[in-house]
C-alpha atoms as a PDB file:
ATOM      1  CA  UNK A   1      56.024 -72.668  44.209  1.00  0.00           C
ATOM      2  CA  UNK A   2      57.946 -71.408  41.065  1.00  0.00           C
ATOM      3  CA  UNK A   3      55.222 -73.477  38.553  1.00  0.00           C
ATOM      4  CA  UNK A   4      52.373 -71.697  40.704  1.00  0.00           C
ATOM      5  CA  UNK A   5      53.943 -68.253  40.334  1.00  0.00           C
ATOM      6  CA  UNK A   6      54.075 -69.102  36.640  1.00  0.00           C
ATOM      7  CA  UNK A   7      50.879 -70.233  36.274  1.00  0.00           C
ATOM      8  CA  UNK A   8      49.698 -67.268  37.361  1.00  0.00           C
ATOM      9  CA  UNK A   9      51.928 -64.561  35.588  1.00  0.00           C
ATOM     10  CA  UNK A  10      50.560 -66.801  32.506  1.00  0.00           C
ATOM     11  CA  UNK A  11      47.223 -66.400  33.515  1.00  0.00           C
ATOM     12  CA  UNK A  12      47.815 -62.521  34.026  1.00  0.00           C
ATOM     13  CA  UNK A  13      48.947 -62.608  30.567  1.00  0.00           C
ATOM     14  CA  UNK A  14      46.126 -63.724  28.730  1.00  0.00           C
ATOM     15  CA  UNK A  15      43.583 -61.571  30.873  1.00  0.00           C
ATOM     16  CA  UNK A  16      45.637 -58.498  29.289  1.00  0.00           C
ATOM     17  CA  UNK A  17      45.534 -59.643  26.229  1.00  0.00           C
ATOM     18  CA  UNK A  18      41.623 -60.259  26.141  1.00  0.00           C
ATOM     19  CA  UNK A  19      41.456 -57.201  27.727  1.00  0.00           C
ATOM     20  CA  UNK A  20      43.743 -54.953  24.738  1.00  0.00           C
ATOM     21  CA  UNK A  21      41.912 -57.095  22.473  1.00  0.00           C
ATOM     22  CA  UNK A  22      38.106 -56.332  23.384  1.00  0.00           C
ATOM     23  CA  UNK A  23      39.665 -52.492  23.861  1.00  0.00           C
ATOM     24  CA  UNK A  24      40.924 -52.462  20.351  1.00  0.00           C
ATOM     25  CA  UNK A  25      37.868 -53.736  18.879  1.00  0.00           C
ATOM     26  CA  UNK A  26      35.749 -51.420  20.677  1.00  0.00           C
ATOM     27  CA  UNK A  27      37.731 -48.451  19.489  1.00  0.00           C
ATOM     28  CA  UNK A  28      37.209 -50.023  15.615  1.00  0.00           C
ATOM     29  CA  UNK A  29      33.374 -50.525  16.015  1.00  0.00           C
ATOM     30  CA  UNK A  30      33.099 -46.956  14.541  1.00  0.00           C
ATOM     31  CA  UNK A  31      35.607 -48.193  11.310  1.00  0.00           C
ATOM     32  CA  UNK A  32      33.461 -51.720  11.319  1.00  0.00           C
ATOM     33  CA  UNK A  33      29.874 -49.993  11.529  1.00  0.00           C
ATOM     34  CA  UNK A  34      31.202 -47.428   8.745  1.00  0.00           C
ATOM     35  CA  UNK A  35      32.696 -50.534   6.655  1.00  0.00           C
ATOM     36  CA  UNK A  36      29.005 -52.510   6.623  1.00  0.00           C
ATOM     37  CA  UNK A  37      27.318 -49.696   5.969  1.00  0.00           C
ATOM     38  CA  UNK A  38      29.361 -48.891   2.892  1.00  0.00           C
ATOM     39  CA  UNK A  39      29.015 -52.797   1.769  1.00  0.00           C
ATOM     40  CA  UNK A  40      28.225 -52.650  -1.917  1.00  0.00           C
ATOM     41  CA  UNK A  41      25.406 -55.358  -0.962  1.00  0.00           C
ATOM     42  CA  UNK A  42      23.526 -52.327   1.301  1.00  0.00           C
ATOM     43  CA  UNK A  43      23.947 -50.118  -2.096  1.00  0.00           C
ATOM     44  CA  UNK A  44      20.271 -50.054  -3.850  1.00  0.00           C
ATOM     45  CA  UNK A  45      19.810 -51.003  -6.981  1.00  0.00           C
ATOM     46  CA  UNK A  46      17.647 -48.780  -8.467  1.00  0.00           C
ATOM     47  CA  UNK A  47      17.885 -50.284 -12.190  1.00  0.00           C
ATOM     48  CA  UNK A  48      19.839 -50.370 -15.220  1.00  0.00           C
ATOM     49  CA  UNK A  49      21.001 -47.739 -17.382  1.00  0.00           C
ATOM     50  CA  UNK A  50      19.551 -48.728 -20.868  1.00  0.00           C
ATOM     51  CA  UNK A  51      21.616 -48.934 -23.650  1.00  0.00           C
ATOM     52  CA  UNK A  52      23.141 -45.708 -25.287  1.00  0.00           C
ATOM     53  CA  UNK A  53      26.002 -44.247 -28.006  1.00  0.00           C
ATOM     54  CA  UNK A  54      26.970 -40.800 -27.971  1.00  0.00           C
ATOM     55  CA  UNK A  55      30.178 -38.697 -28.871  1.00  0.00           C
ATOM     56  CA  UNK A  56      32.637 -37.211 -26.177  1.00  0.00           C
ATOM     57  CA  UNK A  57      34.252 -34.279 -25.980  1.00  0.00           C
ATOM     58  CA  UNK A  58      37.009 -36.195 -27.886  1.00  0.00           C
ATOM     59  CA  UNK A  59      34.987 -37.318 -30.784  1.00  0.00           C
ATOM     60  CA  UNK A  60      35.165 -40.536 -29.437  1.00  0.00           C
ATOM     61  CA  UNK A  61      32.110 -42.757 -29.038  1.00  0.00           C
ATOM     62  CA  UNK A  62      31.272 -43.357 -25.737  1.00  0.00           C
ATOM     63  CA  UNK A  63      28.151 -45.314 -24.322  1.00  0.00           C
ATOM     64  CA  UNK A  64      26.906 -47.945 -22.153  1.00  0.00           C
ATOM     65  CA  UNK A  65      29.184 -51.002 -23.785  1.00  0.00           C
ATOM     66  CA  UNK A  66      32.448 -48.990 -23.572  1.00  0.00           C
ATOM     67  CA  UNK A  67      31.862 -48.393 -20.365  1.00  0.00           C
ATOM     68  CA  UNK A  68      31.271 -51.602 -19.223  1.00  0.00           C
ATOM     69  CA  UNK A  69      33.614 -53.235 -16.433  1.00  0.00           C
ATOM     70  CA  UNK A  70      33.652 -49.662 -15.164  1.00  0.00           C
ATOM     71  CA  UNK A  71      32.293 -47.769 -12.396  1.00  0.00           C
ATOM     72  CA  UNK A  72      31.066 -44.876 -13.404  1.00  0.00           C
ATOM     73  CA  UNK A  73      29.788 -41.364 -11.508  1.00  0.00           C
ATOM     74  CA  UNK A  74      27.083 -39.423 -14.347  1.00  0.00           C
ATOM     75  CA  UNK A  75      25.682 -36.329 -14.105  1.00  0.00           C
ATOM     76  CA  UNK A  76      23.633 -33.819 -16.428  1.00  0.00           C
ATOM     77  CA  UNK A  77      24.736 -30.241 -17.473  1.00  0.00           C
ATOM     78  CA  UNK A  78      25.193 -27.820 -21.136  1.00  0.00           C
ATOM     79  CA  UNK A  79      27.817 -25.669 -21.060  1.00  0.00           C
ATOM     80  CA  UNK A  80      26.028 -22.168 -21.239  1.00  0.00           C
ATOM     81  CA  UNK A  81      23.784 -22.970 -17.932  1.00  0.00           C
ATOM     82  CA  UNK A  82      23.704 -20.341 -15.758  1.00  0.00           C
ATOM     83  CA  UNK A  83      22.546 -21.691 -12.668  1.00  0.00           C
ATOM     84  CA  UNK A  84      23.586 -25.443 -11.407  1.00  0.00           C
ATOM     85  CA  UNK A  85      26.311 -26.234 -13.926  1.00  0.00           C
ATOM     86  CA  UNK A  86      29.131 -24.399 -12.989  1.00  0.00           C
ATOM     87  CA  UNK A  87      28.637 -25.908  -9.247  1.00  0.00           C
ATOM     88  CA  UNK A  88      27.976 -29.268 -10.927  1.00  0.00           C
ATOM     89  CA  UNK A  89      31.287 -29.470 -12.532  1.00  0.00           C
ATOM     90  CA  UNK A  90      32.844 -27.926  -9.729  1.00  0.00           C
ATOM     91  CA  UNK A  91      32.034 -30.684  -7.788  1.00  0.00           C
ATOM     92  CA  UNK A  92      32.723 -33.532  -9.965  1.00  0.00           C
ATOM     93  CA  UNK A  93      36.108 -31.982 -10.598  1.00  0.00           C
ATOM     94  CA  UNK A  94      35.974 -32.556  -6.595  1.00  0.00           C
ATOM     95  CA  UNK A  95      35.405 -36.262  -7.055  1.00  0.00           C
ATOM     96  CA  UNK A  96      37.796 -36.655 -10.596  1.00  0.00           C
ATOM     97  CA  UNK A  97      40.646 -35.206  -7.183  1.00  0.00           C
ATOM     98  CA  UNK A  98      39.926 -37.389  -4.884  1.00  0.00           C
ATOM     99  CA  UNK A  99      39.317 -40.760  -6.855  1.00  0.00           C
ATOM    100  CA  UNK A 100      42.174 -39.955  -8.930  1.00  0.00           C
ATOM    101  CA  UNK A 101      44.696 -41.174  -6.006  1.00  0.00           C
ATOM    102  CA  UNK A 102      42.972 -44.741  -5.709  1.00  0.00           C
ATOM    103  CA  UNK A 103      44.137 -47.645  -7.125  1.00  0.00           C
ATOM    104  CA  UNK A 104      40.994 -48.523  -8.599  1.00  0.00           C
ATOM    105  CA  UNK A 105      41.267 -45.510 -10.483  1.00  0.00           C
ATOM    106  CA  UNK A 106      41.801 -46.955 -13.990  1.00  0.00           C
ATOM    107  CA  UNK A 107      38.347 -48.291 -13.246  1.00  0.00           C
ATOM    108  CA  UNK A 108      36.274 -45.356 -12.826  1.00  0.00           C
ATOM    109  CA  UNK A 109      35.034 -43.031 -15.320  1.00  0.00           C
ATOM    110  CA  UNK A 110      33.163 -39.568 -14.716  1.00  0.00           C
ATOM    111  CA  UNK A 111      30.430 -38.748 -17.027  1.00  0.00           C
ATOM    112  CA  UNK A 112      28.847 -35.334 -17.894  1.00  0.00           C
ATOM    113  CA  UNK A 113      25.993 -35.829 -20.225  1.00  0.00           C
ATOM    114  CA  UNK A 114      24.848 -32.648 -22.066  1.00  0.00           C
ATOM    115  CA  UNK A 115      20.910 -31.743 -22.085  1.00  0.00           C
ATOM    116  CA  UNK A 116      21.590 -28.561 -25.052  1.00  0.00           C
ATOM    117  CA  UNK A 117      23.698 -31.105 -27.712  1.00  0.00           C
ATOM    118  CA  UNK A 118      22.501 -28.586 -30.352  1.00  0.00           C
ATOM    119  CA  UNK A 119      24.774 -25.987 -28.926  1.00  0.00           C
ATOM    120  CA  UNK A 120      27.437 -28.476 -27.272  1.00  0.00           C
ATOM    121  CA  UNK A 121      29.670 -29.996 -30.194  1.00  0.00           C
ATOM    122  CA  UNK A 122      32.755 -32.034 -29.661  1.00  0.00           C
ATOM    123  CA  UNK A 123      34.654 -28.630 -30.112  1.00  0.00           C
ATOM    124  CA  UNK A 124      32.111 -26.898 -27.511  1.00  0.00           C
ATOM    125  CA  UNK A 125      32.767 -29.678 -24.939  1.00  0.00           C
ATOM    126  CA  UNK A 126      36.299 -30.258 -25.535  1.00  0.00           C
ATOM    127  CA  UNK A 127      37.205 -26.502 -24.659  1.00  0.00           C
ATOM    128  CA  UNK A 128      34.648 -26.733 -21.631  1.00  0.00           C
ATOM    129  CA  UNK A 129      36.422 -30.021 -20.546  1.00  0.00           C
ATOM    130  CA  UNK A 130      39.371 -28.397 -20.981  1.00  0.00           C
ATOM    131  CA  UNK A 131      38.668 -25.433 -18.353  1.00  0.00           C
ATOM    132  CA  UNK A 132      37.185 -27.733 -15.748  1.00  0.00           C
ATOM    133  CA  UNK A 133      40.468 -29.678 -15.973  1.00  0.00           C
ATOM    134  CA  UNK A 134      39.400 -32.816 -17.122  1.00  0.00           C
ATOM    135  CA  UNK A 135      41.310 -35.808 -17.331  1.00  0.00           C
ATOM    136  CA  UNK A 136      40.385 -37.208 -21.182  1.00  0.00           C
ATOM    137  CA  UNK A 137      40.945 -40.416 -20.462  1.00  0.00           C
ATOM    138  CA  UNK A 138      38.806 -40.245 -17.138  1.00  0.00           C
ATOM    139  CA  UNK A 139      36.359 -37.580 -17.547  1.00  0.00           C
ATOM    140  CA  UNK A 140      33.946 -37.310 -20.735  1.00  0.00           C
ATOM    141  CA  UNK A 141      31.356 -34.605 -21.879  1.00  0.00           C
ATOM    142  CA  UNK A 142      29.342 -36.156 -24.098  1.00  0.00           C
ATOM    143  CA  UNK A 143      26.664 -34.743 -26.782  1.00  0.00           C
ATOM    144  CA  UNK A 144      24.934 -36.473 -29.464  1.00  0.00           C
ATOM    145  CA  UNK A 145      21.098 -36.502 -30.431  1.00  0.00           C
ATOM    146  CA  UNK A 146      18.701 -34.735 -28.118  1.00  0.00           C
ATOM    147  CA  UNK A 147      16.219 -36.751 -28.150  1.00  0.00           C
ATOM    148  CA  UNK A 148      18.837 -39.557 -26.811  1.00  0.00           C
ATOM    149  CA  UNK A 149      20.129 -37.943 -24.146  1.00  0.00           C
ATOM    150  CA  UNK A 150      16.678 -36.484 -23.055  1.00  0.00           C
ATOM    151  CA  UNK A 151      14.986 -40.097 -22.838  1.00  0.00           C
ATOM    152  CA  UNK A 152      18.245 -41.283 -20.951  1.00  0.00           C
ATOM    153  CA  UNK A 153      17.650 -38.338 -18.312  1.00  0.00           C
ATOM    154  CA  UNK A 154      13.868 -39.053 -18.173  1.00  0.00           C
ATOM    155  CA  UNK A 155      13.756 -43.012 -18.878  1.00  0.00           C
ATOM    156  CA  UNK A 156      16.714 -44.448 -18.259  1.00  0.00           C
ATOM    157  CA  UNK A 157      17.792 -42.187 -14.806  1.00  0.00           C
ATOM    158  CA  UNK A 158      13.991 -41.060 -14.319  1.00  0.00           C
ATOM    159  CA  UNK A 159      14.940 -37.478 -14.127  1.00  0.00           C
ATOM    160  CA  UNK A 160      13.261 -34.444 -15.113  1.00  0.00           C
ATOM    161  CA  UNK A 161      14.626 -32.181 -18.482  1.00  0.00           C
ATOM    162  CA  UNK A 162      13.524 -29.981 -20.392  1.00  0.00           C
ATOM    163  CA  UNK A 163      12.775 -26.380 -22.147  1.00  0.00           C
ATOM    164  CA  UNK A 164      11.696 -23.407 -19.851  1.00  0.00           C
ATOM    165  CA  UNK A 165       9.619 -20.436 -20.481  1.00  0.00           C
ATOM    166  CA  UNK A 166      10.913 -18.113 -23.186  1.00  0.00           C
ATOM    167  CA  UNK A 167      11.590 -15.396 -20.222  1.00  0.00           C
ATOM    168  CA  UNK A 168      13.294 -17.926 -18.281  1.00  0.00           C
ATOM    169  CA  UNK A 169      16.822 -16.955 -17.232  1.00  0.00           C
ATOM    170  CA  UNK A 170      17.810 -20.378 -18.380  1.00  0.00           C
ATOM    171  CA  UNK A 171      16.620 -22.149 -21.864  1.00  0.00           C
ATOM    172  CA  UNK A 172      16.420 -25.325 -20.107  1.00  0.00           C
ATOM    173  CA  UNK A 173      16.332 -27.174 -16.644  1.00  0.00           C
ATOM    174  CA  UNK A 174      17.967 -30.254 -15.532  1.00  0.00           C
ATOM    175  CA  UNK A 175      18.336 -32.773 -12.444  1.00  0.00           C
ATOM    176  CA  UNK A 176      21.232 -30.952 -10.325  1.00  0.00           C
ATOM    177  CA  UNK A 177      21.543 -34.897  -9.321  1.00  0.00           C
ATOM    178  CA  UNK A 178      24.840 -36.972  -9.483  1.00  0.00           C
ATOM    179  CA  UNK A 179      24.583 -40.772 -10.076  1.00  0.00           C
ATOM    180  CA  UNK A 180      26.633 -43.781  -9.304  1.00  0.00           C
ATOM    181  CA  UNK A 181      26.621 -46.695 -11.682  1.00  0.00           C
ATOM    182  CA  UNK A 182      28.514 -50.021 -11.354  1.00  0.00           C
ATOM    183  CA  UNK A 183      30.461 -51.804 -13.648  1.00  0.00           C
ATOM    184  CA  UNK A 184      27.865 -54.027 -14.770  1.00  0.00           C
ATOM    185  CA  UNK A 185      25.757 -50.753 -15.682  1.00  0.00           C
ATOM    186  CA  UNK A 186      23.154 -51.078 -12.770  1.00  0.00           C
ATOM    187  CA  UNK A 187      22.838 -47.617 -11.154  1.00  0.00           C
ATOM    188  CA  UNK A 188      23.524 -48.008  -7.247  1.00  0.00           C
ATOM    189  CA  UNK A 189      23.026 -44.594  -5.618  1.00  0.00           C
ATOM    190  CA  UNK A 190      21.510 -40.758  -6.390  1.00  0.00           C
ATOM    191  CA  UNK A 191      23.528 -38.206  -4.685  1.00  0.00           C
ATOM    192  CA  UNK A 192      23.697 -34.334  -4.206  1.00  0.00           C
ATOM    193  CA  UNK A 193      25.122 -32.630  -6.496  1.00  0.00           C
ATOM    194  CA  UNK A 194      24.860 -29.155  -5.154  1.00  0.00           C
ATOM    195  CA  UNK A 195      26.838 -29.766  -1.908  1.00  0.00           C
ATOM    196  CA  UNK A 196      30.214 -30.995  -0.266  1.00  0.00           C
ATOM    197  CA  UNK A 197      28.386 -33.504   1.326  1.00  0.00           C
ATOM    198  CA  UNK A 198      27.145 -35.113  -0.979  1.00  0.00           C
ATOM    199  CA  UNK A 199      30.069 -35.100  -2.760  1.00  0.00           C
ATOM    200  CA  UNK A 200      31.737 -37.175   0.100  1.00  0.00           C
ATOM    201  CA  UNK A 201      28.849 -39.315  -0.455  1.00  0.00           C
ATOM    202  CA  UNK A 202      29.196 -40.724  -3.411  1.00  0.00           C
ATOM    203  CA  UNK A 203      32.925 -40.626  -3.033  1.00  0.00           C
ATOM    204  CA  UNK A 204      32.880 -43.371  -0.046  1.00  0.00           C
ATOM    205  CA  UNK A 205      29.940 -45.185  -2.188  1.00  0.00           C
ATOM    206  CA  UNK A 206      31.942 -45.614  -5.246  1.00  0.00           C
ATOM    207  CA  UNK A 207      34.939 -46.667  -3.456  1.00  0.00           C
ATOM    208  CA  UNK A 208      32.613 -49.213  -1.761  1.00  0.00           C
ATOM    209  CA  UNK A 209      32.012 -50.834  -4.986  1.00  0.00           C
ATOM    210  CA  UNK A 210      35.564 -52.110  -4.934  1.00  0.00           C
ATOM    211  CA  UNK A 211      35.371 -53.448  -1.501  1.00  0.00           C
ATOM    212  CA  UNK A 212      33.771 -57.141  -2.535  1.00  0.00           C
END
C-alpha cells in the first residue's frame, strides 16, 4: 500500500514538474523569439565597406584595417550642419552610453565621418568631439580628402552627398542614416538616425553580433 502511495506522489511529482517546465518556457517564448530574431545569421549583409585611410579627430589614422576585428556603428555629419547633425551626434552619444557598459565594449568603435573635411581639421573635430563627449579611444571624427570620404558615402555605403543650392540653408546634404558594420568590415544593418527607435535598433543589432 505504502509503494502504491509512493508511486503515485512520484508520479504527481513529475506531472508538476512538466507542468512548471512547459509554464516557464512559455513565459520565455517572448525572450527566445526576440533572441532568433537578433541572431547575427538573420542580420543582412548588404556588402563590404571598401578600403579607406583617413585622420581622426586625434590625428591618428584611422580606416578600414585599424578597424578590423571591430564592430563598428558609422555615420555621416560636418560640424557646422545646421539641420541633422546636432540630432545625429546626439544620438550616437546615445549609443557610445549604452554600449559603453558591455563587456564587448573594447570591441566596438563609433565612427563619425565628415562630408565638409575642408572646414573639419583634426583641431575642428577634436573640439567638436570634445563637446559631444566623446570617448577618444571609442569614438572618432574623422576628415581627410573629400573626394574619399564622398565616394565612401556614395560607393562604398551607397548614400547620397553632396553640395546644395547657393541659397540653401545648408552648404551640403548628407544621409541622416546610421550604419552597423562587423568586425570583418561587412556592413550588417542601416538604421535611423533621426529617432530613439532606431537608436534601440541598432543598439540590440550590434550587441547581436557578439551573440555567436
Amino acid at each position: 500500500m505504502k509503494s502504491r502511495a509512493l508511486h503515485i506522489a512520484i508520479a504527481l511529482g513529475v506531472v508538476i514538474v512538466v507542468l512548471l517546465v512547459a509554464r516557464r518556457l512559455e513565459n520565455d517564448r517572448p525572450l527566445r523569439e526576440t533572441l532568433q530574431t537578433q541572431n547575427p545569421e538573420s542580420l543582412l549583409v548588404y556588402g563590404t565597406v571598401p578600403d579607406f585611410s583617413l585622420t581622426n579627430h586625434l590625428g591618428q589614422v584611422c580606416g578600414k584595417q585599424e578597424l578590423i576585428g571591430h564592430t563598428w556603428i558609422a555615420n555621416f555629419i560636418f560640424t557646422r550642419c545646421p539641420a541633422t547633425c546636432p540630432v545625429q551626434t546626439m544620438m550616437m552619444g546615445n549609443l557610445q552610453e549604452q554600449l559603453s557598459i558591455l563587456p564587448e565594449w573594447q570591441h566596438i568603435r563609433l565612427i563619425s565621418f565628415s562630408v565638409d573635411p575642408g572646414y573639419d581639421t583634426v583641431d575642428v573635430l577634436n573640439s567638436y568631439a570634445g563637446e559631444a563627449g566623446a570617448q577618444d579611444d571609442h569614438w572618432y571624427f574623422l576628415t581627410g580628402p573629400r573626394s574619399d570620404i564622398w565616394q565612401l558615402s556614395k560607393e562604398g555605403f551607397k548614400l547620397a552627398v553632396g553640395d546644395t543650392q547657393p541659397d540653401a540653408a545648408s552648404p551640403l546634404f548628407h544621409s541622416p542614416k546610421m550604419m552597423l558594420v562587423d568586425a570583418r568590415g561587412r556592413i550588417r544593418g542601416y538604421f535611423d538616425g533621426m529617432s530613439a527607435e532606431g537608436n534601440a535598433e541598432i543598439g540590440e543589432a550590434a550587441k547581436a553580433l557578439f551573440r555567436q
